[in-house]
Each structure stands twice: as structure tokens, then as C-alpha cells.
C-alpha atoms as a PDB file:
ATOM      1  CA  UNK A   1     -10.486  21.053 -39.621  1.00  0.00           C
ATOM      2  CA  UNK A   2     -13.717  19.669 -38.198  1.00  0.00           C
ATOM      3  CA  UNK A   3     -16.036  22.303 -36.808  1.00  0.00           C
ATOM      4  CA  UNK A   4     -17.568  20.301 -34.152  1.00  0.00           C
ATOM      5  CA  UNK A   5     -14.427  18.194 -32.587  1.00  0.00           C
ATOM      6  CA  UNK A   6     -11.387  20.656 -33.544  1.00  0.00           C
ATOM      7  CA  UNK A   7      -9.666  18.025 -35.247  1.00  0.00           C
ATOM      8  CA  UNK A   8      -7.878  17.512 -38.711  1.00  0.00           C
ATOM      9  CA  UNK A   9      -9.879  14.813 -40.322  1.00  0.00           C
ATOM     10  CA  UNK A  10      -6.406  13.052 -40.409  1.00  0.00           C
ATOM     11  CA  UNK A  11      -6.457  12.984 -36.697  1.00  0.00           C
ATOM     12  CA  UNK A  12     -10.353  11.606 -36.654  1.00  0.00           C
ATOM     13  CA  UNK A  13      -8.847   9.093 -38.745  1.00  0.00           C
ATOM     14  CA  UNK A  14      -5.482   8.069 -36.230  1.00  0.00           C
ATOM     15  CA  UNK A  15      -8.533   8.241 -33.649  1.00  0.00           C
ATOM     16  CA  UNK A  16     -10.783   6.099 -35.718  1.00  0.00           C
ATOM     17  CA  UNK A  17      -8.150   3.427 -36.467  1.00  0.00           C
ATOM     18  CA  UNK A  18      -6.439   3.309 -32.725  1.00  0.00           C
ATOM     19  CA  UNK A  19      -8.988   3.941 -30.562  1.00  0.00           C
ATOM     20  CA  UNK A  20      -8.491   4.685 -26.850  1.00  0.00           C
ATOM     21  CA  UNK A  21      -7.410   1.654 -24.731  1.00  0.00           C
ATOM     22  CA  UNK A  22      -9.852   0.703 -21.947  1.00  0.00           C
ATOM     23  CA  UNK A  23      -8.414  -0.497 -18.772  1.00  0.00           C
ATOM     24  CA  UNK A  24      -9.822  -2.282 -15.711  1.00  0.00           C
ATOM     25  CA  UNK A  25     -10.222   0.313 -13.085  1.00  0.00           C
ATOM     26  CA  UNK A  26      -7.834  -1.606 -10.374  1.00  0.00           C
ATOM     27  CA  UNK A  27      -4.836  -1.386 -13.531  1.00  0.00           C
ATOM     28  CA  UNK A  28      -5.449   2.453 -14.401  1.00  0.00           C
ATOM     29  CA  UNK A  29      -4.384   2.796 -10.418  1.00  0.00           C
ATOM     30  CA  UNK A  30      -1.526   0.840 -10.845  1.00  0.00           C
ATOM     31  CA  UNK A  31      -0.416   2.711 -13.628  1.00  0.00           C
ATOM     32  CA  UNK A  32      -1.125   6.179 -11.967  1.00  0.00           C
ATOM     33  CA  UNK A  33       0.801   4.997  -8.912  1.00  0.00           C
ATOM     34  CA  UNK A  34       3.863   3.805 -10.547  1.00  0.00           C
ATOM     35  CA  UNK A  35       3.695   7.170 -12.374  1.00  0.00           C
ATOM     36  CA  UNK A  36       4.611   8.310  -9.351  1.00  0.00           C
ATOM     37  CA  UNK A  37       8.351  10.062  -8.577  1.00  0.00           C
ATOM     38  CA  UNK A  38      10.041   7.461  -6.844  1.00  0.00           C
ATOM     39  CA  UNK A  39      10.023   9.552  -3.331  1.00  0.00           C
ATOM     40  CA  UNK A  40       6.662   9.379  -3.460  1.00  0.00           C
ATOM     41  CA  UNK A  41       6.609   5.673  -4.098  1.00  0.00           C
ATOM     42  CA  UNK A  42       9.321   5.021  -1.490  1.00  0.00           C
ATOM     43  CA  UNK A  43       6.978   6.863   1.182  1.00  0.00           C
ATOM     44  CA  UNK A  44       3.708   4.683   0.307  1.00  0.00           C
ATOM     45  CA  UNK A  45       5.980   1.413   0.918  1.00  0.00           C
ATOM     46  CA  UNK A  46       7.141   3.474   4.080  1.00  0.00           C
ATOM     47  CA  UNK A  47       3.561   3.935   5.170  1.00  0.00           C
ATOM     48  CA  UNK A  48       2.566   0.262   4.569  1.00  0.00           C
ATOM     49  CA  UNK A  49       5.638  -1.776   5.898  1.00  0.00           C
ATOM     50  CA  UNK A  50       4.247   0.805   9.030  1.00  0.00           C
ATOM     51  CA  UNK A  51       1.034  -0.186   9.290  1.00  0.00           C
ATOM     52  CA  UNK A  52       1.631  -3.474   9.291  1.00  0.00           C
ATOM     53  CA  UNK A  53       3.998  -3.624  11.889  1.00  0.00           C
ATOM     54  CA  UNK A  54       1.529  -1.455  14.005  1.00  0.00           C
ATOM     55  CA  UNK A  55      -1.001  -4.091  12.875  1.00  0.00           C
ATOM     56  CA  UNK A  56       0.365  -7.096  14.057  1.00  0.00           C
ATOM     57  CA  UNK A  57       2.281  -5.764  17.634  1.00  0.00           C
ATOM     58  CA  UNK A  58      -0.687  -6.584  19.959  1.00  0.00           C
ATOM     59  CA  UNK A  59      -1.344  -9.860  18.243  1.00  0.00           C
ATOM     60  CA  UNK A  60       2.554 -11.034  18.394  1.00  0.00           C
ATOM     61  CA  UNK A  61       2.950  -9.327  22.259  1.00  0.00           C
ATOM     62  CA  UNK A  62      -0.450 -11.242  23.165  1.00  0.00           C
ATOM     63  CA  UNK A  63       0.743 -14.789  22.325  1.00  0.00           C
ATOM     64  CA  UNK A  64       4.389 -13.654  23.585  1.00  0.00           C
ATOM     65  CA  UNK A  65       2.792 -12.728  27.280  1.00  0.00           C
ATOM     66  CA  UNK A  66       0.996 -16.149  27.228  1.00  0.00           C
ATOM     67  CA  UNK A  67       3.006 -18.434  26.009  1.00  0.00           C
ATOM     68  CA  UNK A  68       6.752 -17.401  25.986  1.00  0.00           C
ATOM     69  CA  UNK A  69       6.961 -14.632  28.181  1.00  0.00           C
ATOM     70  CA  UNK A  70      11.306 -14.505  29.938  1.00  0.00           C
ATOM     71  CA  UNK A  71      12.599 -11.930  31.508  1.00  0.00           C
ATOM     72  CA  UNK A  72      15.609 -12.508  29.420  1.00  0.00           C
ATOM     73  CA  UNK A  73      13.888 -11.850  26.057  1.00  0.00           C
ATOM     74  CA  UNK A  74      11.345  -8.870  26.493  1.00  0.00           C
ATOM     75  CA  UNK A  75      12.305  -7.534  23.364  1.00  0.00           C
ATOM     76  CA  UNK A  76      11.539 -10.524  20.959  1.00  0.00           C
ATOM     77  CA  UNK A  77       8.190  -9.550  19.912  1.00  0.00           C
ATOM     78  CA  UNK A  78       9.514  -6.133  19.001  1.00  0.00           C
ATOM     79  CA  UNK A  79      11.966  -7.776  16.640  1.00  0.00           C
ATOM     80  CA  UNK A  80       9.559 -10.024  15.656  1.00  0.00           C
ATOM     81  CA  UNK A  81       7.169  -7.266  14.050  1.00  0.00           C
ATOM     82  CA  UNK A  82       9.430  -5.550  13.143  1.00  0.00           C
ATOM     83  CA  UNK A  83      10.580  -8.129  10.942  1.00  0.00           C
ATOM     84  CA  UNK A  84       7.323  -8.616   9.516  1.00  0.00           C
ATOM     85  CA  UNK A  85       7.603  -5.317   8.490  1.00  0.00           C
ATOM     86  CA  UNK A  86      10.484  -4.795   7.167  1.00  0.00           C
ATOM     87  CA  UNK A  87       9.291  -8.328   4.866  1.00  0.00           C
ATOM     88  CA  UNK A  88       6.395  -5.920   3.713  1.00  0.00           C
ATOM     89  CA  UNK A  89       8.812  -2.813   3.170  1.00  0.00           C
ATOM     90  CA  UNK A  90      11.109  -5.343   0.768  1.00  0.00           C
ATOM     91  CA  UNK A  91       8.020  -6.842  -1.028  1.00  0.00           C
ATOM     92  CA  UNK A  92       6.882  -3.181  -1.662  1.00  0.00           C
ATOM     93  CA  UNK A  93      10.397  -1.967  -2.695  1.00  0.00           C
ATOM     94  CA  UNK A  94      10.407  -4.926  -5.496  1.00  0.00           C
ATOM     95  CA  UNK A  95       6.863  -4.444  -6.201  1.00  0.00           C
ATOM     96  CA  UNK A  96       6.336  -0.463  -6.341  1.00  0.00           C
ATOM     97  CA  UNK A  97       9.843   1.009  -6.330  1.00  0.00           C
ATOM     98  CA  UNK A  98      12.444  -1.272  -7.677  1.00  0.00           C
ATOM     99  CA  UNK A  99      16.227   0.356  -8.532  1.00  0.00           C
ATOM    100  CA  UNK A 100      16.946   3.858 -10.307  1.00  0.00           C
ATOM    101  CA  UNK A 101      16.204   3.861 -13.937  1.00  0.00           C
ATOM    102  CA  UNK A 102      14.761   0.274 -13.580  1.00  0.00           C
ATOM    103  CA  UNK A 103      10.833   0.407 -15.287  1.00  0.00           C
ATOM    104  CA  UNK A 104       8.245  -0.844 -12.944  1.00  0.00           C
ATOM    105  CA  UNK A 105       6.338  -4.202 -14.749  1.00  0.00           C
ATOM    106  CA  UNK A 106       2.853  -3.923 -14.335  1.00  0.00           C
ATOM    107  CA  UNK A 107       1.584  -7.005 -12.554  1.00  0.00           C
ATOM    108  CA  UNK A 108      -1.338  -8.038 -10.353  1.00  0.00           C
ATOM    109  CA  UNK A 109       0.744  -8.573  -7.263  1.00  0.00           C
ATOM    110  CA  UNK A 110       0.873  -4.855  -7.211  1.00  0.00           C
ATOM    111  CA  UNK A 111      -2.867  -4.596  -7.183  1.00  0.00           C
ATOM    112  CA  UNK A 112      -3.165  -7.206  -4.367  1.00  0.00           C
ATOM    113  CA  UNK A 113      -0.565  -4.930  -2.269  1.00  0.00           C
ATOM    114  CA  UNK A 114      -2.067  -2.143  -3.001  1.00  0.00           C
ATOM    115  CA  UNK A 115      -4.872  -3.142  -1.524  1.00  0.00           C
ATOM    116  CA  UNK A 116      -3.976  -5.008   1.192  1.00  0.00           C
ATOM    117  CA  UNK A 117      -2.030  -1.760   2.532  1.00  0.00           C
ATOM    118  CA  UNK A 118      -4.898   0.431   2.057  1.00  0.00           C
ATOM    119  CA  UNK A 119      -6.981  -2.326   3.585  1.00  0.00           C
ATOM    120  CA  UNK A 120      -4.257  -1.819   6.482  1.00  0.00           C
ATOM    121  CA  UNK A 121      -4.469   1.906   7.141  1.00  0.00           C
ATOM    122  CA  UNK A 122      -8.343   1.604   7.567  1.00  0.00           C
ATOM    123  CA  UNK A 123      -8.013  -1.026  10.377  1.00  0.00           C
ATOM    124  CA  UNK A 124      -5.249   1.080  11.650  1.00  0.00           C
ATOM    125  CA  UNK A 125      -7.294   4.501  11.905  1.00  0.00           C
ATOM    126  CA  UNK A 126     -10.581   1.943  12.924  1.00  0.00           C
ATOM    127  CA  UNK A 127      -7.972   0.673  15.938  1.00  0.00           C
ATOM    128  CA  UNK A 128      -7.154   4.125  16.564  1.00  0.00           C
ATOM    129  CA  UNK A 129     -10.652   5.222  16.702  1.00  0.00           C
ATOM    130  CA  UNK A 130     -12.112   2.309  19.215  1.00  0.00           C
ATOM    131  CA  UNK A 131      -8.878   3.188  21.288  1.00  0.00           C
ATOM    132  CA  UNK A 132     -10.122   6.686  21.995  1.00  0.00           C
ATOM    133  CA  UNK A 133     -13.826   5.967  22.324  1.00  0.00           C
ATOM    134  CA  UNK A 134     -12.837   3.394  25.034  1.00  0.00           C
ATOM    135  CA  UNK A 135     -10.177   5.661  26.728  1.00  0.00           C
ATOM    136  CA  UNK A 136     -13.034   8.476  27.232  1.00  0.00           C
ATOM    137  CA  UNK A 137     -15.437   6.595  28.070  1.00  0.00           C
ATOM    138  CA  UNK A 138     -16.785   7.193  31.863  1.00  0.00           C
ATOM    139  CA  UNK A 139     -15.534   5.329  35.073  1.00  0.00           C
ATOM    140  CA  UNK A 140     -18.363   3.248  36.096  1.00  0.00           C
END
């Protein structure tokens, strides 16, 4: 037993000959996250596919009013985004969830999702700033 490290100089040896694997910073968050329970992994895809869909409304109702707007189909751009995102829900459930019992591969699509939804929830909570700085501000 080594004084200084607390380690059987067998151990210092396994340490010596295997040494700890160093991983990019972007894959030791992949790992952590599908390390995850699966709840927890479900809810992040929730949270995405979300903010997404909250992401793109104005855009697909602007263009709707403009160009396609019938009084017969006022609810089109609702389906519309909300088939975008339930596309991102499905792309996270193969990506980050996947089926009971099923282990998670680790690939760089997950890193570009990751991302991309995080990148997603800041614009969101930006949106939902300017919306209340503009709603207070004074009646000229």
C-alpha cells in the first residue's frame, strides 16, 4: 500500500497499463445523458419536440395568413407544427430513448440534437423575454 495515493502497487500498475480514457467534452454529455433513466430521457425529447413546435407557429401562421389563408381550413397551420413536432419528438425517441432494454449507440447525431434543442429553449425563453418587454412597454 502506497502512502501517498492509497493504492496497492498492483492497482498503480492496472492504472499504469490502462490509463483513464479521455473524451471530447460534447461525447462525455452524451454519455451522461443517455445515463439517464429513461423518464428522464422521455421528458427532454418532450421538452424539445415542444419547443420546436412553439418555435416554428408564428413563422408557419405568418405565411398561412398571407398566402393561404380559407375560412374552411383555419386549423392547418396548427397541424402543420404540430407535425413538425411530433417529426422532432420521433427523431429524439430513436436518437435518445429508443425501446425498453434496447442500449442507446453513441453517435454524433445525438450531439447535433442535443444541441439544436438546447439551441431551441434559448430562442424560446429570448422570444419569451422580447414578448414581455414589448407588452410593458408604455402607450405612446
Amino acid at each position: 500500500m502506497n502512502g501517498r495515493t492509497g493504492k496497492s502497487l498492483k492497482e498503480q500498475r492496472i492504472e499504469r497499463d490502462h490509463p483513464v480514457e479521455r473524451v471530447p467534452y460534447a461525447t462525455y454529455w452524451m454519455r451522461k445523458i443517455l445515463a439517464w433513466s429513461r423518464l428522464q430521457r422521455m421528458i427532454l425529447v418532450t421538452v424539445f419536440a415542444l419547443a420546436l413546435t412553439a418555435a416554428v407557429f408564428p413563422v408557419v401562421d405568418g405565411i398561412y395568413l398571407q398566402y393561404f389563408f380559407a375560412e374552411e381550413s383555419r386549423i392547418l397551420p396548427s397541424l402543420v407544427s404540430l407535425g413538425i413536432g411530433i417529426m422532432m419528438y420521433g427523431y429524439g425517441w430513436w436518437l435518445v430513448v429508443g425501446f425498453p432494454g434496447e442500449p442507446r449507440p453513441e453517435r454524433r447525431a445525438i450531439i447535433i440534437y442535443l444541441i439544436f434543442g438546447m439551441a431551441l429553449i434559448i430562442f424560446i425563453l429570448i422570444l419569451i423575454v422580447n414578448g414581455y418587454y414589448v407588452a410593458t412597454l408604455p402607450d405612446v
